[in-house]
Protein backbone atom coordinates (compact mmCIF):
# COMPACT_ATOMS: atom_id res chain seq x y z
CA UNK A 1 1.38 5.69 -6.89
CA UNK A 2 -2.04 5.13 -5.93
CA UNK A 3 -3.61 4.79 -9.76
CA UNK A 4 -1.09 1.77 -9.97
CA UNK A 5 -2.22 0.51 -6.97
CA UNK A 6 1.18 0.13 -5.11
CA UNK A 7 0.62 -1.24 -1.09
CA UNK A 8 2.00 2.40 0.59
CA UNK A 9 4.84 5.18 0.07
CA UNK A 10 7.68 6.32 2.50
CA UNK A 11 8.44 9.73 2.80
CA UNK A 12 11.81 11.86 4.24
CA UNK A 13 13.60 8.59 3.54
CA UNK A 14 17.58 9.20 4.30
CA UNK A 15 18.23 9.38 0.74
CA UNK A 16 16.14 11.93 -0.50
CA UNK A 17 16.12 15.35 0.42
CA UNK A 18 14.41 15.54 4.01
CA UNK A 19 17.86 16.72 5.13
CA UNK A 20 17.62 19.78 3.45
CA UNK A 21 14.07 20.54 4.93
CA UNK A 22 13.08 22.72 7.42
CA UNK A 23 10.69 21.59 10.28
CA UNK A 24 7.75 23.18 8.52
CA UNK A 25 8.67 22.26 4.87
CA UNK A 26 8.88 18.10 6.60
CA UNK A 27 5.59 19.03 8.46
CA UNK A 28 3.92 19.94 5.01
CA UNK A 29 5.29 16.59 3.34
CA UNK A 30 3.57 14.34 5.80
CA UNK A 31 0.70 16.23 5.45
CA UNK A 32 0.27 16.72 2.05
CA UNK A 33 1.01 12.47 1.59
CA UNK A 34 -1.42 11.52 4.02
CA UNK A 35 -4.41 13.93 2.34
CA UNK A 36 -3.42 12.00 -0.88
CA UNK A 37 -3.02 8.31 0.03
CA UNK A 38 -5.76 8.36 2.85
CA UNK A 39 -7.98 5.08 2.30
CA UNK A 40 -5.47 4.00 -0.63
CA UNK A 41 -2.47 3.06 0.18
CA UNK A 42 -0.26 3.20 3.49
CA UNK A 43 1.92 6.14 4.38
CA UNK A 44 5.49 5.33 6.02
CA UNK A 45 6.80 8.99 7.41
CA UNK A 46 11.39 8.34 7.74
CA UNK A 47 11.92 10.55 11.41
CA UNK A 48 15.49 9.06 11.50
CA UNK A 49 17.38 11.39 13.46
CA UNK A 50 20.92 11.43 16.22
CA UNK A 51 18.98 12.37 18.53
CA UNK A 52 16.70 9.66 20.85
CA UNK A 53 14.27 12.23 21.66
CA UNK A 54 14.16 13.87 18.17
CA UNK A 55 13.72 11.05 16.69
CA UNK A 56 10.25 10.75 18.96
CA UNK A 57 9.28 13.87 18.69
CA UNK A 58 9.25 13.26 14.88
CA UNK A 59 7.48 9.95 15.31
CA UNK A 60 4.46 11.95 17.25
CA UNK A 61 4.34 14.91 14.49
CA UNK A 62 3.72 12.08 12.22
CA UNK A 63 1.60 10.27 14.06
CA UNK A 64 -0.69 13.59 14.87
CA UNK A 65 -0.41 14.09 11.11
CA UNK A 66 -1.82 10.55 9.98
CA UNK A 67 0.94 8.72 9.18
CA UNK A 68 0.35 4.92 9.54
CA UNK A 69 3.89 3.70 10.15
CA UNK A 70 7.69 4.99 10.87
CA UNK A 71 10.92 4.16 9.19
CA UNK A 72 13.99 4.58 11.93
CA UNK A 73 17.59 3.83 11.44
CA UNK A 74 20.29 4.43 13.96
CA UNK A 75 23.12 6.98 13.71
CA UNK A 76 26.52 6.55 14.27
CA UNK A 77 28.43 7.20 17.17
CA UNK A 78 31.78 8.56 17.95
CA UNK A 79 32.17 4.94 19.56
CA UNK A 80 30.23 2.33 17.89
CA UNK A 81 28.20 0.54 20.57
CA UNK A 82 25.69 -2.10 19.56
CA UNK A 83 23.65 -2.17 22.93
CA UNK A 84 23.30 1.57 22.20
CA UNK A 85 21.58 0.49 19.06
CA UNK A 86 19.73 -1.41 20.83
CA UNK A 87 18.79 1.49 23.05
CA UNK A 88 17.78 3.34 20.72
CA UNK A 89 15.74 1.12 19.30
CA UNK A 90 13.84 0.37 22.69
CA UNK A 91 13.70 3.78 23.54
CA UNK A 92 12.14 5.21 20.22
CA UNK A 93 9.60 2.12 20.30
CA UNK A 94 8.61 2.68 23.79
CA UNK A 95 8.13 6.58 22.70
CA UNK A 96 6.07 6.08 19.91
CA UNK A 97 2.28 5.01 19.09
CA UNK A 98 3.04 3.75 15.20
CA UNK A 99 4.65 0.53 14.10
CA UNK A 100 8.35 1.01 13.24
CA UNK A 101 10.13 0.20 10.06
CA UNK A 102 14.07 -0.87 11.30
CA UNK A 103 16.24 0.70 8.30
CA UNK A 104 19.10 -1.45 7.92
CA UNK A 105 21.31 1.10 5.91
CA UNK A 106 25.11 1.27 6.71
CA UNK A 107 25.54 2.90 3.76
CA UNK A 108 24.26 6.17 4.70
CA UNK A 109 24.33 5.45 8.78
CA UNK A 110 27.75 4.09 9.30
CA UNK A 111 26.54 1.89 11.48
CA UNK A 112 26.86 -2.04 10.73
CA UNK A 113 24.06 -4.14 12.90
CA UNK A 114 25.08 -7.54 13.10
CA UNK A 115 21.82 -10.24 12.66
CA UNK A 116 22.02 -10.92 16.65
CA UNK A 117 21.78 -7.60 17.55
CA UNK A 118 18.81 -6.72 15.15
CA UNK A 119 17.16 -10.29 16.55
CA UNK A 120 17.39 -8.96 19.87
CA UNK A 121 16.12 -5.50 18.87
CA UNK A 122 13.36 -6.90 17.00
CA UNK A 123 12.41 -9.89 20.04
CA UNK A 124 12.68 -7.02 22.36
CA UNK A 125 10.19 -4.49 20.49
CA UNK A 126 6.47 -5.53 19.52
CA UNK A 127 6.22 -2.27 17.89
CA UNK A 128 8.74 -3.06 15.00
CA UNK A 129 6.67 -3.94 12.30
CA UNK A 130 9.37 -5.20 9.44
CA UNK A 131 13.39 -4.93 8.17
CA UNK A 132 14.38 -2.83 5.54
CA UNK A 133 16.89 -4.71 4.93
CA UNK A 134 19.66 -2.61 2.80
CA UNK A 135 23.69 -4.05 4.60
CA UNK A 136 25.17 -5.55 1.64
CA UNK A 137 25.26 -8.43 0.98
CA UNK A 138 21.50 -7.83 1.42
CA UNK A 139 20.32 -11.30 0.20
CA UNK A 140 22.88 -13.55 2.15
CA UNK A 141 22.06 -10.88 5.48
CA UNK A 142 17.68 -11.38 4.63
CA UNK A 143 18.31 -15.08 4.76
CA UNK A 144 20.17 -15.34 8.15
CA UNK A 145 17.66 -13.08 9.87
CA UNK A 146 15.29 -15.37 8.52
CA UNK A 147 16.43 -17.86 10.47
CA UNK A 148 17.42 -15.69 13.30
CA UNK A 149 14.39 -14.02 13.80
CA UNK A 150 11.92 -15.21 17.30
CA UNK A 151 9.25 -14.12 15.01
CA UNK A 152 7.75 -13.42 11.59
CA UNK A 153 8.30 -9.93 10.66
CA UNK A 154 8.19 -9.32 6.92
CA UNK A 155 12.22 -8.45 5.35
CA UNK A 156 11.99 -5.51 2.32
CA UNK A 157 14.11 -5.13 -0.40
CA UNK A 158 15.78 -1.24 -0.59
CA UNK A 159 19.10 -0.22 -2.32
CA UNK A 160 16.96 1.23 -5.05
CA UNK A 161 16.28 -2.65 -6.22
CA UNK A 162 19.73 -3.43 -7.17
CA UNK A 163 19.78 -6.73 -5.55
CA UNK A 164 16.18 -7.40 -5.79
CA UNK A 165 16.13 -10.84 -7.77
CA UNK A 166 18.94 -12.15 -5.03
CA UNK A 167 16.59 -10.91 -2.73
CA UNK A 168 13.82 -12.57 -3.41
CA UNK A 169 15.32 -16.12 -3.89
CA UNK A 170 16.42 -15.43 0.07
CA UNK A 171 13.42 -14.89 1.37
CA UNK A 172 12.43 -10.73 0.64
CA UNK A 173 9.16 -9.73 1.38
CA UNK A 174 8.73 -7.21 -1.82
CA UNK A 175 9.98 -4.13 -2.24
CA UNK A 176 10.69 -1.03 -0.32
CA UNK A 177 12.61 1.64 -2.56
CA UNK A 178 12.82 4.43 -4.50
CA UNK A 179 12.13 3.48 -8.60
CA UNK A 180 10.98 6.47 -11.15
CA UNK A 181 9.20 3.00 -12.44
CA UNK A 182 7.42 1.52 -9.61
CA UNK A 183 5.58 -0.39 -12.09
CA UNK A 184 8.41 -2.43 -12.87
CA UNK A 185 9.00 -3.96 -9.01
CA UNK A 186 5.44 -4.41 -8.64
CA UNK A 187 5.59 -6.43 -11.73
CA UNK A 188 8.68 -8.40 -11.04
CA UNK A 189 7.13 -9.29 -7.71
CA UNK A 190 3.82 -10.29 -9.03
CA UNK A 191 5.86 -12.29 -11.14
CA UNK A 192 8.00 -14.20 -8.72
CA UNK A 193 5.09 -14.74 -5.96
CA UNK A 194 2.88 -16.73 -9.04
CA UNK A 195 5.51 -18.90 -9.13
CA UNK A 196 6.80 -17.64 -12.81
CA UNK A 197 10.56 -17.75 -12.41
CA UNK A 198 11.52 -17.00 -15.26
CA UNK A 199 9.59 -13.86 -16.09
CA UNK A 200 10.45 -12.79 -13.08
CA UNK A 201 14.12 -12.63 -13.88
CA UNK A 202 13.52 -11.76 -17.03
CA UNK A 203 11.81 -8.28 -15.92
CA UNK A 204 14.32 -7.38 -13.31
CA UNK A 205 17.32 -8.42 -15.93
CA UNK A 206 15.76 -5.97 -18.76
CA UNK A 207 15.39 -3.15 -16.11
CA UNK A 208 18.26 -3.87 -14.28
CA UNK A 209 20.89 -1.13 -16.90
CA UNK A 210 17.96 1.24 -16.16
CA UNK A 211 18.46 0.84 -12.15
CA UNK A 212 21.68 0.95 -12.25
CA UNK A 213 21.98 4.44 -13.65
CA UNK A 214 19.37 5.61 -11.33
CA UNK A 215 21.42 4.47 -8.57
CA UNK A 216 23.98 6.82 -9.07
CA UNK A 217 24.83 9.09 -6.44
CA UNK A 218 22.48 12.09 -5.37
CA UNK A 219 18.60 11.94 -6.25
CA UNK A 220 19.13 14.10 -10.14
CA UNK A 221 18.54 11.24 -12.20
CA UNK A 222 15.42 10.36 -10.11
CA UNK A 223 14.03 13.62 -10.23
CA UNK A 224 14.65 14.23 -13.73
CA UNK A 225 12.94 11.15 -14.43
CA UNK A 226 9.86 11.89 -12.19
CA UNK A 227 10.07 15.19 -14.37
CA UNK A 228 9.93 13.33 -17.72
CA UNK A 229 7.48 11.42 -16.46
CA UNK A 230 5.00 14.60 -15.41
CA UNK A 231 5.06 13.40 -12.22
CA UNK A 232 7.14 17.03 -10.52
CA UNK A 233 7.34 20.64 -12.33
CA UNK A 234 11.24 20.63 -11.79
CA UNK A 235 14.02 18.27 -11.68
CA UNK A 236 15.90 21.05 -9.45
CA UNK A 237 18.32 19.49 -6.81
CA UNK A 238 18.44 21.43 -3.60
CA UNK A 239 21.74 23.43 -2.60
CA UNK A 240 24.41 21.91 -2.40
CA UNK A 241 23.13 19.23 -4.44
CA UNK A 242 23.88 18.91 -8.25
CA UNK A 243 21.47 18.68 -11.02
CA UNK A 244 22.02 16.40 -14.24
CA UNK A 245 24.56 17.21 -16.38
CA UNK A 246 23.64 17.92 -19.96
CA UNK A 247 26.00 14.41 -20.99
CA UNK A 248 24.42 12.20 -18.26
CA UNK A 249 20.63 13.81 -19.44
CA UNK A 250 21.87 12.57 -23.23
CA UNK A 251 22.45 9.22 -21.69
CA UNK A 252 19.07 8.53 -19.80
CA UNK A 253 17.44 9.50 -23.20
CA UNK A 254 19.44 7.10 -24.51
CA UNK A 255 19.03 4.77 -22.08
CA UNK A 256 15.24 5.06 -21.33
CA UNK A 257 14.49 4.55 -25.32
CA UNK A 258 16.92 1.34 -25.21
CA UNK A 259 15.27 -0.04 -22.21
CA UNK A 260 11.11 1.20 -23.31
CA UNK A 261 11.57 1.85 -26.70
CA UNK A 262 8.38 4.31 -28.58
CA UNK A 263 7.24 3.64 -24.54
CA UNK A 264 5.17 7.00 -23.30
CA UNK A 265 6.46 7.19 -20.41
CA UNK A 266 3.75 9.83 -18.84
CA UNK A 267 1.17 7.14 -18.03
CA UNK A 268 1.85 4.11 -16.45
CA UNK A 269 4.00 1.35 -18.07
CA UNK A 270 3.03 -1.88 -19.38
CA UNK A 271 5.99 -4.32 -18.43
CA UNK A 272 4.69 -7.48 -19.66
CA UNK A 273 4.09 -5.76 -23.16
CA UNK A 274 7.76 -4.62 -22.68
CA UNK A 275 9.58 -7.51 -22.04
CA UNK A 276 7.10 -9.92 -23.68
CA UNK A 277 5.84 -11.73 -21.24
């Protein structure tokens, strides 16, 4: 990530495998990222967690550790609550020294902010630094807070880049996500802050098959392609997690020569060459 020059990495993100980690193993992560990126990129540290004070007592291990930011989403509740959320929020941001990422994820939080509440949560805390904006539909949702908002703070792109081109036209930021091919998002934002349209489109259109597949369920196809990429030793899923199957393995070979074709996909990929740019 750094040779490619990409702006910062987040780490324990809710849909990786930081919920399989023990306290040390999550301690080791944050440490072993911030001895890596220090001076070259930024290093967000996910400390999401149901409980208030957990969630800043994982903000300070990170903090202690290096970390230069926090990603925080809010958990559900047996009754949803809004100004709970908004608790939370407060709470967390009062508790903690770094700026705070607010992860808009429904998905894996079953909880649904509505753009007034995360306006008021956002007005209310200096500390939040952006959205990660990830309630679908993401782009229509990016351009209401954009108008909602009391002030500028900077709306990213998640959902693994699925929506990233509708995005974009509503007002994204750039791009925070898990990709095997970061390359590809730094490219079709380059693209589409020079004003080029069209390539724009065209790079996120060409990828998009190869996104989609990624997307699937569980983190195997990521990993695997990490592994194919020499990135990580072992595509292994953690228990209870699933590895790829040896039919959805044939497919991403498929897939990956379709989408890069003769492409070596161990050093970093040239996506103008690829989609002719």
């Amino acid at each position: 990530m750094a040779a490619i020059g990409v702006d910062g990495v987040t780490v324990l993100g809710v849909l990786g495998e930081a919920n399989r980690m023990g306290e040390r193993e999550r301690e080791t992560v944050v440490r072993s990222a911030v001895e890596v990126a220090r001076g070259r990129m930024s290093v967000i540290v996910g400390v999401s967690h149901p409980g208030t004070r957990a969630t800043i007592e994982l903000g300070a291990m990170a903090d202690a550790l290096g970390a230069d930011a926090l990603m925080v989403a809010p958990s559900a509740e047996p009754v949803p609550s809004e100004a709970r959320v908004a608790e939370y929020f407060g709470r967390v941001c009062a508790g903690v020294s770094l700026p705070v990422v607010l992860q808009d994820h429904p998905a894996s939080t079953g909880v649904h902010m509505s753009v007034p509440t995360i306006a008021r949560i956002v007005a209310d805390n200096p500390g939040i630094a952006c959205v990660k904006a990830e309630a679908v539909p993401s782009a229509a949702k990016i351009e209401a807070l954009s108008a909602a908002l009391a002030r500028p703070v900077p709306m990213l792109t998640g959902l693994g880049a699925l929506y990233g081109q509708f995005d974009l036209e509503k007002g994204s930021s750039g791009y925070n996500t898990g990709f095997a091919f970061p390359e590809v998002l730094q490219a079709h934002l380059a693209a589409w802050r020079s004003g080029n349209r069209a390539l724009a489109r065209r790079i996120w259109a060409h990828f998009l098959p190869l996104i989609v597949f990624e997307q699937q369920p569980g983190v195997a196809v990521r990993k695997e392609i990490l592994r194919r990429r020499g990135l990580i030793a072992s595509a292994a899923v953690r228990h209870p997690g699933a590895g790829l199957g040896a039919g959805s393995a044939a497919q991403l070979t498929d897939l990956l020569e379709f989408t890069m074709p003769g492409v070596d996909i161990g050093r970093p990929v040239d996506v103008a060459a690829i989609v002719g740019a």
